[in-house]
Protein backbone atom coordinates (compact mmCIF):
# COMPACT_ATOMS: atom_id res chain seq x y z
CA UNK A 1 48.24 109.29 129.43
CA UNK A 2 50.73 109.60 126.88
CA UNK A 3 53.50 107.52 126.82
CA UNK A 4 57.21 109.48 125.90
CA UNK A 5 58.67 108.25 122.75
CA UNK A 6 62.04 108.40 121.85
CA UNK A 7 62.70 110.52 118.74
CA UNK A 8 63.61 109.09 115.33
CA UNK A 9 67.28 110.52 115.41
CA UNK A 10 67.88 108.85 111.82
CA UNK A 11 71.04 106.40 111.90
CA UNK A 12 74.24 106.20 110.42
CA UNK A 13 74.97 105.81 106.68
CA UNK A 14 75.73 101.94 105.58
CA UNK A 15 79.20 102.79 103.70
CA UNK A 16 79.70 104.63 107.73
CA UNK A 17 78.68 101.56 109.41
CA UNK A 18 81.27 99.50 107.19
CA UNK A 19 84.25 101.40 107.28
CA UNK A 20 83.68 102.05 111.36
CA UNK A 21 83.99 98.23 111.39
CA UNK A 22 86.61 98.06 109.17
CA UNK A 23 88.87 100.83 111.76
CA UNK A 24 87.63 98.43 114.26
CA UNK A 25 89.53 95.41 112.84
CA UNK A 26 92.26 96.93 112.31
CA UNK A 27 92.75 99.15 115.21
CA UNK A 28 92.30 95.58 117.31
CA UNK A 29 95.48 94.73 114.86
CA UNK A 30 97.55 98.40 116.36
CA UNK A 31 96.63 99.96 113.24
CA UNK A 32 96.61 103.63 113.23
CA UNK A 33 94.02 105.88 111.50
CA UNK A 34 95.11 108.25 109.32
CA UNK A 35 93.44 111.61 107.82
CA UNK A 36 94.75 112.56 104.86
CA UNK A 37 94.39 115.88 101.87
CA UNK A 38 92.05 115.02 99.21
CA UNK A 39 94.20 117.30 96.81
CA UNK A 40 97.77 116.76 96.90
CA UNK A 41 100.48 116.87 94.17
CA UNK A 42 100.79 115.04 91.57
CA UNK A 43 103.95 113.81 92.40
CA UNK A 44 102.49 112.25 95.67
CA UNK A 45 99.81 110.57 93.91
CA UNK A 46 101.89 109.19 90.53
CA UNK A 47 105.78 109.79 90.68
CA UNK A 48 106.68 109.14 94.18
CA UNK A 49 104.73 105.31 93.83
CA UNK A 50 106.62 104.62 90.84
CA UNK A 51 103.67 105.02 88.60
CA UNK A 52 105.15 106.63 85.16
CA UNK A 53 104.24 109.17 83.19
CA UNK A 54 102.82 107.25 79.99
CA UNK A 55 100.65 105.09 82.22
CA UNK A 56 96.82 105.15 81.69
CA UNK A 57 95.89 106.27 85.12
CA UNK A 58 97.76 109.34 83.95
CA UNK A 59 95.29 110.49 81.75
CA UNK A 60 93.10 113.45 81.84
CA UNK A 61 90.24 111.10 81.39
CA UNK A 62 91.18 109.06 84.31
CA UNK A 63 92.57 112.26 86.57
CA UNK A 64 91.10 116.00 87.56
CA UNK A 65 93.75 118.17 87.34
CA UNK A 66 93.68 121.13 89.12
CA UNK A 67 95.87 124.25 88.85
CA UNK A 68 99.92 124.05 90.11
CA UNK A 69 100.23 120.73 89.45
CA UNK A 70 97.78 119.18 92.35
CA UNK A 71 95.24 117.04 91.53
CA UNK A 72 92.10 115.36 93.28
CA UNK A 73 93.38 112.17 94.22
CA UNK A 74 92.56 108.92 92.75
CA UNK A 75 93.79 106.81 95.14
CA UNK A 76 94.62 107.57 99.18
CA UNK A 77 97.67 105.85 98.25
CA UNK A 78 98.80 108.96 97.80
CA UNK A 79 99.74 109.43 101.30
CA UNK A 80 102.26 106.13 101.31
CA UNK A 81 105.31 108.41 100.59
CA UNK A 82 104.28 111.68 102.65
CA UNK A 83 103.69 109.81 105.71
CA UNK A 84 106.90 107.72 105.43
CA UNK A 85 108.84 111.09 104.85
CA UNK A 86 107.45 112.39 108.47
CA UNK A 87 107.02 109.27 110.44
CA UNK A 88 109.91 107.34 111.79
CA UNK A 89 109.57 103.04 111.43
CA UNK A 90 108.48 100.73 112.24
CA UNK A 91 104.30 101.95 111.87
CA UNK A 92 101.52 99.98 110.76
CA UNK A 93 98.47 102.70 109.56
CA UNK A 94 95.07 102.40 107.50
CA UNK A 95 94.17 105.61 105.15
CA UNK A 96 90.48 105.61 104.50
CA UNK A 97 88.68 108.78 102.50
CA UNK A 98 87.16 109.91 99.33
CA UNK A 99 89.27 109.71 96.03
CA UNK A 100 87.77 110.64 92.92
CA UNK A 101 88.27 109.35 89.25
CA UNK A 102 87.44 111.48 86.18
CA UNK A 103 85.57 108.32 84.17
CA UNK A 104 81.56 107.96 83.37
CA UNK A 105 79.16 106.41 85.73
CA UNK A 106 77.53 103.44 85.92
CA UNK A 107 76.74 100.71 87.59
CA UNK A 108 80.27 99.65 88.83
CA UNK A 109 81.71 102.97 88.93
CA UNK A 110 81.29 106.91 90.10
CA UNK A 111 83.09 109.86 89.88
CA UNK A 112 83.98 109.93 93.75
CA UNK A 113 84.12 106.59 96.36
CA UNK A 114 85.79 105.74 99.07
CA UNK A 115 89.51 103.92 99.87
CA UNK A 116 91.02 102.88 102.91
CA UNK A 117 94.58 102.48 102.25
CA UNK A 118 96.72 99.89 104.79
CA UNK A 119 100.16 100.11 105.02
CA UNK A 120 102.70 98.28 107.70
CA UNK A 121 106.46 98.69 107.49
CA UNK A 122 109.16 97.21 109.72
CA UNK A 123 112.21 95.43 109.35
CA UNK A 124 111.59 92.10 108.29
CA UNK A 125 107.81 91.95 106.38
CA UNK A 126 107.22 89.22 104.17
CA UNK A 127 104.02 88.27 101.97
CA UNK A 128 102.69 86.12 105.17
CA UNK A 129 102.58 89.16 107.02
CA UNK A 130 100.15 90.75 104.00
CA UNK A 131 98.58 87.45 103.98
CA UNK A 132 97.46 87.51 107.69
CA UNK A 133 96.68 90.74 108.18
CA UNK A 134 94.08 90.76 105.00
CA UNK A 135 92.41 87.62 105.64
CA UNK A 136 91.78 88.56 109.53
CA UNK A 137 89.94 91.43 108.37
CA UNK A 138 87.93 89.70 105.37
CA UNK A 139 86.82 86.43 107.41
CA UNK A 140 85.62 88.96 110.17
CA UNK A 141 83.57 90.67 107.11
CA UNK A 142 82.69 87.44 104.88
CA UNK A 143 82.91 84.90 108.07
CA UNK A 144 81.71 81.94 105.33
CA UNK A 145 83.45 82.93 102.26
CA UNK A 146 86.23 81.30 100.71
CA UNK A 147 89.15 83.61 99.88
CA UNK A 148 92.70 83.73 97.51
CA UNK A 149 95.23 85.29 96.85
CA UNK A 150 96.54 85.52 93.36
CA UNK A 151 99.39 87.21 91.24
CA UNK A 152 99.11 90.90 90.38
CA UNK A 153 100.64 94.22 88.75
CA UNK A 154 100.67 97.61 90.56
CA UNK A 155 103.72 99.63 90.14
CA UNK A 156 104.04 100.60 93.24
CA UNK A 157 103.97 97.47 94.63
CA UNK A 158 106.97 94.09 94.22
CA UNK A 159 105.04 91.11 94.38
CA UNK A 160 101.68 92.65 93.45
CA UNK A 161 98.50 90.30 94.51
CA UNK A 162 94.87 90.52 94.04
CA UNK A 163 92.60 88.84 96.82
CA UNK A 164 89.57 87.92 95.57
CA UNK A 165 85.95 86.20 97.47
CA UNK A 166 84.01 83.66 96.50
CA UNK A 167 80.20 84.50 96.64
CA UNK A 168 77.56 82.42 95.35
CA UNK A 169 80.07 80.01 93.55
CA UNK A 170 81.67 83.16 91.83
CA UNK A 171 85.03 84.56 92.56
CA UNK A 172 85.02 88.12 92.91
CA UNK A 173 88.17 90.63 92.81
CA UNK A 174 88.02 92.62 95.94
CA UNK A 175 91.39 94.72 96.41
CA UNK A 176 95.39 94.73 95.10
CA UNK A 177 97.94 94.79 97.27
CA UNK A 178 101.82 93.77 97.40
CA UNK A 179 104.99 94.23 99.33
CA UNK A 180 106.18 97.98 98.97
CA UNK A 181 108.06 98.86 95.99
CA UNK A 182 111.87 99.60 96.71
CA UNK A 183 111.19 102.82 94.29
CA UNK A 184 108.52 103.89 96.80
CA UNK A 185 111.18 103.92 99.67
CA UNK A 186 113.93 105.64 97.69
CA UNK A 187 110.85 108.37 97.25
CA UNK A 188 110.36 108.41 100.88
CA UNK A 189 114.35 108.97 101.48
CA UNK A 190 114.78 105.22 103.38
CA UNK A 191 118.35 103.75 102.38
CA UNK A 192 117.76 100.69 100.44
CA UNK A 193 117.26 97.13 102.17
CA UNK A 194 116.67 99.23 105.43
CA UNK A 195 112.92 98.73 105.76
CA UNK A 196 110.55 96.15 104.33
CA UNK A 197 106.83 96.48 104.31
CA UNK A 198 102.98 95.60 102.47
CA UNK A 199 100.63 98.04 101.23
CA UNK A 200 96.71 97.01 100.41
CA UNK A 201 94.02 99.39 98.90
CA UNK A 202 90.70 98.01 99.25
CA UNK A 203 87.20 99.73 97.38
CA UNK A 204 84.63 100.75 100.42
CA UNK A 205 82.14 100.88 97.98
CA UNK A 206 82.96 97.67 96.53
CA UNK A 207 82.97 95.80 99.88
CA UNK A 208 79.73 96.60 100.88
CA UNK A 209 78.16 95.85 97.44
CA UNK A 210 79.25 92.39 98.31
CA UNK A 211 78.60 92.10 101.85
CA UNK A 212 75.58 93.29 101.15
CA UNK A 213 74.70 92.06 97.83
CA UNK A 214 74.36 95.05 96.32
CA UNK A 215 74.58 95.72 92.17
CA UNK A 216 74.63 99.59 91.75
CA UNK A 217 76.99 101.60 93.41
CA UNK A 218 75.22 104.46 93.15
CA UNK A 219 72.20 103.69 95.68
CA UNK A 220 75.33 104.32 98.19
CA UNK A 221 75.37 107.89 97.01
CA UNK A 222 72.07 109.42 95.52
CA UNK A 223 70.46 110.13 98.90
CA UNK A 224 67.46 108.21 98.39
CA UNK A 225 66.20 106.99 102.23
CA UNK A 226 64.51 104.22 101.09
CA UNK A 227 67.71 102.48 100.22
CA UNK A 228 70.01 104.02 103.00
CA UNK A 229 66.95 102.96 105.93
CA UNK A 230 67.25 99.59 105.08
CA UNK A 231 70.67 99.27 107.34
């Protein structure tokens, strides 16, 4: 007699598993997924976050620019300003997707990864609120890891922080965030002082090369199924 076997069905991708755990956190938080266009305009993804025009992340080495002045976005920051222009406050959302950065790969970076943008505004955020919010979700990821917060620069951003992890008695940058620039409102059309809020952009990719002690981003996107089975 033979006895039925259920079929290999093949399982889901590890950068898949992560970021599903990641919506989990924050959804437990009443954070609201967001989709957003992976080419948008150029304003959306520089001007309107205060980013200006001489600045390196400008560049045609750093951007692909695509005809009528879109581009593939580097960053899903670039839907901070066109969801506050059709969304009434207060709203607390997470952006995760694909962005894509015209530089040479290696072993720390590739043309395309993954972002999940976080963004909470109401009437009366402070840097606690930021403060909170990140460290629930990385002590539910790194549950024995010592984390910081230290200054930062991001334009779009006023304070600008960078939260780093310690991992085998290294620290190790993980993600920038900051309290919303007061340029990045007047983009959306809020009157000043009317609305307050944090933004964070954390690197899906480089998350799970620490969680899972990981050294070359690109295993996470060659395909090869002796890597991927192992989660």
């Amino acid at each position: 007699m033979e006895i039925y076997k259920k079929p290999i069905l093949g399982h889901l991708h590890p950068l898949t598993q992560l970021a599903q755990q990641i919506e989990e956190i924050f959804s437990a938080m009443g954070f609201s997924i967001i989709d957003g266009p992976e080419i948008v305009e150029e304003y959306y993804n520089f001007d309107a976050l205060n980013i200006p025009k001489d600045h390196p992340a400008r560049d045609e080495m750093d951007t692909f620019y695509l005809e009528n002045g879109r581009v593939l976005r580097t960053h899903t920051s670039s839907m901070q300003v066109q969801y506050m222009q059709n969304n009434n406050p207060p709203f607390r959302i997470i952006v995760p997707g694909r962005v894509f950065r015209n530089e040479r790969t290696d072993a720390k970076h590739d043309i395309q990864f993954h972002q999940i943008e976080g963004m909470m505004v109401d009437k009366d955020i402070k840097l606690a609120h930021l403060k909170a919010v990140l460290f629930e979700c990385l002590k539910r990821l790194f549950p024995s890891s010592a984390i910081r917060l230290r200054p930062g620069f991001f334009p779009y951003v006023e304070p600008g922080v960078e939260v780093d992890i310690k991992l085998n008695n290294k620290w190790m940058e993980l993600l920038g965030a900051g309290l919303i620039h007061p340029k990045v409102f007047e983009s959306a059309g809020y009157l000043p002082g009317e609305w307050k809020g944090f933004a964070f952009g954390m690197g899906l990719e480089r998350l799970a090369m620490a969680k899972y002690k990981i050294d070359d981003i690109r295993l996470f996107h060659n395909g090869d199924l002796r890597f991927i089975k192992q989660f």
